[in-house]
Protein backbone atom coordinates (compact mmCIF):
# COMPACT_ATOMS: atom_id res chain seq x y z
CA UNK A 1 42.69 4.71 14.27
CA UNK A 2 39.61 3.84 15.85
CA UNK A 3 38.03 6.63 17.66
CA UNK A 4 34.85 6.51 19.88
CA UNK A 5 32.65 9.64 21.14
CA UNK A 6 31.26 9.34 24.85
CA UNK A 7 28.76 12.13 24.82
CA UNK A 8 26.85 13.83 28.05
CA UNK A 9 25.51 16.87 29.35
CA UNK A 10 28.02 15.86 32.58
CA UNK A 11 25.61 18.02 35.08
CA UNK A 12 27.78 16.95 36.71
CA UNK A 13 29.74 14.13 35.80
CA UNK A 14 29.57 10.82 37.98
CA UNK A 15 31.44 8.25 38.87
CA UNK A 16 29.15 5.73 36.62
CA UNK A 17 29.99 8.70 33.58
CA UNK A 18 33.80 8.16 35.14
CA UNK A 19 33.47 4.05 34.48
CA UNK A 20 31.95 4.07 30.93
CA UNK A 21 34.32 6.42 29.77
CA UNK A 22 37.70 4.30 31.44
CA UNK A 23 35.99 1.34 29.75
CA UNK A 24 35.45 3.04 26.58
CA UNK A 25 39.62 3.57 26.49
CA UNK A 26 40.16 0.71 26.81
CA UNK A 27 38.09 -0.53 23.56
CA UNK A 28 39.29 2.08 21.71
CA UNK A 29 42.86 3.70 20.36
CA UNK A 30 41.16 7.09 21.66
CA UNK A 31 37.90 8.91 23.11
CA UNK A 32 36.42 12.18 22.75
CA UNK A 33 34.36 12.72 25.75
CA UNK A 34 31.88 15.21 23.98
CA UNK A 35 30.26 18.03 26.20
CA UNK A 36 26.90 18.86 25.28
CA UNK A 37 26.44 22.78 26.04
CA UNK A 38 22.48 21.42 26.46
CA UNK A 39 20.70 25.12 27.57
CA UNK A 40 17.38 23.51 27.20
CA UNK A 41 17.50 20.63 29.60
CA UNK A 42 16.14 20.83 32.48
CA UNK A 43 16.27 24.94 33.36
CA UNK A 44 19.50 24.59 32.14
CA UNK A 45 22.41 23.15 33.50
CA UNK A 46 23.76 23.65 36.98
CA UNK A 47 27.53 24.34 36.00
CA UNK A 48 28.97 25.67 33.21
CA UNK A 49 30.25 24.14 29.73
CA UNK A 50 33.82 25.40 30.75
CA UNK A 51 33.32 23.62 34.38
CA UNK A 52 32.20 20.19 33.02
CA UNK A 53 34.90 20.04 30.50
CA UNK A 54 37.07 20.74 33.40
CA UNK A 55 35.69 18.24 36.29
CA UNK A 56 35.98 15.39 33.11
CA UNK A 57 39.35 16.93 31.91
CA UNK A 58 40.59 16.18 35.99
CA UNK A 59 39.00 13.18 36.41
CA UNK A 60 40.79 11.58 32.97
CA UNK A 61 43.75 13.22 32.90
CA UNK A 62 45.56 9.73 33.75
CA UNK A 63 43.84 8.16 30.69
CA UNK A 64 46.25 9.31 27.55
CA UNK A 65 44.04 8.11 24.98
CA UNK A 66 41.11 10.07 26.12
CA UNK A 67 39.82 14.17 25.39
CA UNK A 68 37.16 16.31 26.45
CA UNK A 69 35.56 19.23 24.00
CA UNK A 70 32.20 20.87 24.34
CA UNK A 71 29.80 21.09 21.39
CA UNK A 72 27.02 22.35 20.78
CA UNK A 73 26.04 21.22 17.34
CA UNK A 74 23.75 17.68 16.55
CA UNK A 75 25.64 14.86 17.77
CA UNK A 76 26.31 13.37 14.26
CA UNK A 77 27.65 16.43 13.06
CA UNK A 78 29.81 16.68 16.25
CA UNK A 79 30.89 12.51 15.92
CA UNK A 80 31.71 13.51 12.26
CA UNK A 81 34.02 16.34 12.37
CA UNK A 82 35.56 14.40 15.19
CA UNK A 83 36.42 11.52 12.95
CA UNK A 84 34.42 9.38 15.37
CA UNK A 85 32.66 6.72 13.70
CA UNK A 86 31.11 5.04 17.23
CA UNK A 87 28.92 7.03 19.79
CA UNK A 88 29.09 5.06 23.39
CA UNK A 89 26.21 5.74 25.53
CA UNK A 90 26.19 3.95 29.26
CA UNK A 91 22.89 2.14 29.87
CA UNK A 92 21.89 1.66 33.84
CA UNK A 93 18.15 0.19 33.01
CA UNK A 94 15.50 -0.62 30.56
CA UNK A 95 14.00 2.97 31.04
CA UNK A 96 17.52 4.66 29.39
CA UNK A 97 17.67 1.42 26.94
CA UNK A 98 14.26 2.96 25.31
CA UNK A 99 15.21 6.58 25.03
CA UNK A 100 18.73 5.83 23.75
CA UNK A 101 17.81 2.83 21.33
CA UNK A 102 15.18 5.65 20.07
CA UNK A 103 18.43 8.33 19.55
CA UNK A 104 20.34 5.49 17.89
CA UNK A 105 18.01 5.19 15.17
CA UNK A 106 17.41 8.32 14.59
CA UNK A 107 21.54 9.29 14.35
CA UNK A 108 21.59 6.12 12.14
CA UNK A 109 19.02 7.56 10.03
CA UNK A 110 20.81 11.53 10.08
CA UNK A 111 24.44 9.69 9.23
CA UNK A 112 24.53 6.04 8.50
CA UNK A 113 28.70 5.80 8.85
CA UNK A 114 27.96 6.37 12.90
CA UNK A 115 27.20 3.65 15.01
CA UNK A 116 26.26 3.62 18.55
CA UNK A 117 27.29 1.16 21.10
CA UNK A 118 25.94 0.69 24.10
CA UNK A 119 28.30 -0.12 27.12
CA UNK A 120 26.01 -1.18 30.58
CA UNK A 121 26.45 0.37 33.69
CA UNK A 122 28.06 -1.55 36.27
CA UNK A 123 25.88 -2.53 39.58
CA UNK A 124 27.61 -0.72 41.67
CA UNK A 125 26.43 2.62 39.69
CA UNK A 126 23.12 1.68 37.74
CA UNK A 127 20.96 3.63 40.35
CA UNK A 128 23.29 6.81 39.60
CA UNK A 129 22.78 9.86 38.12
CA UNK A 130 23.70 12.95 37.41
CA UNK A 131 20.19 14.44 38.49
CA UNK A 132 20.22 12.49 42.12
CA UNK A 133 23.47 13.67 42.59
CA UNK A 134 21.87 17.25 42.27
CA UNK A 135 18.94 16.35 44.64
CA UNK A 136 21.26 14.90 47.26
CA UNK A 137 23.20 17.70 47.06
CA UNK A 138 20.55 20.36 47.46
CA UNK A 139 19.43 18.77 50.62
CA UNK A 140 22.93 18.40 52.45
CA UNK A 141 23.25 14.79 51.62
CA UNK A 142 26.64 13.62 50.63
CA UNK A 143 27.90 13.03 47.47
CA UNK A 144 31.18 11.05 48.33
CA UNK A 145 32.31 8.47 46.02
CA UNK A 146 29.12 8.94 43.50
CA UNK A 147 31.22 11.90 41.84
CA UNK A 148 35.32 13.12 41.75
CA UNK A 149 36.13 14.62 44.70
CA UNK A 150 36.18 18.59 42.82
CA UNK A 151 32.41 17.93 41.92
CA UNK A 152 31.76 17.23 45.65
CA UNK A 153 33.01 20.42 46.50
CA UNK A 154 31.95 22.88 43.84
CA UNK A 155 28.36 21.14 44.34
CA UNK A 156 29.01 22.17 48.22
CA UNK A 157 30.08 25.77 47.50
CA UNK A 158 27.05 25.84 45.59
């Protein structure tokens, strides 16, 4: 079986997350969409591990091949005991392309049996993250169509 890991923090997950990880299923027999519990970035993370597990969980659910699970371990480790020998990362621009070539080699160099693949954003989401989202969000902007319609409105109640 060939089985890919699609790792994020998912604070909160996006609709460019959403495309990587469809495309993902369909180059693999089956995804783990990992979770990163990630306390340290950024002030910590707006919603919880078990709400992020559960906007992705929703937001796959018509993808059979695919699985969500938080971790909270190096992603290596986490790849490994998944019996994931691929790590897909989504690349929107040159800017993630240096900071994720950088975490390539150095999970080459922590587990040599893992490789990473990089899938690229399409054009329609390469300006998109999960950290405008936030910033749109916090200033009454609306979020419609850049995340799944529950993140819209937990991201309102909030």
């Amino acid at each position: 079986m060939r089985r890919a890991l699609c790792p994020g923090t998912f604070d909160p997950v996006t609709s460019g997350h959403l495309d990587i990880i469809v495309r993902a299923a369909g180059l693999f027999d089956d995804v783990v969409v990992g979770v990163a519990l990630s306390p340290e970035k950024g002030g910590g993370p707006l919603f919880s591990i078990e709400e992020r597990v559960g906007f992705i969980s929703d937001a796959v659910s018509h993808l059979p091949n695919v699985t969500v699970q938080p971790f909270d371990t190096l992603l290596v480790d986490f790849a490994q005991k998944m019996d994931a020998r691929v790590i897909i990362k989504g690349l929107r621009a040159v800017t993630d392309f240096e900071h994720e070539f950088q975490m390539a080699q150095l999970n080459f160099r922590l587990n040599e049996g893992i490789e990473t693949m990089f899938i690229m954003s399409i054009p329609e989401f390469a300006y998109l993250s999960s950290s405008a989202v936030k910033e749109i969000a916090r200033h009454g902007g609306s979020v419609q169509g850049l995340v799944p319609d529950a993140v819209c409105e937990a991201l309102a109640a909030r």
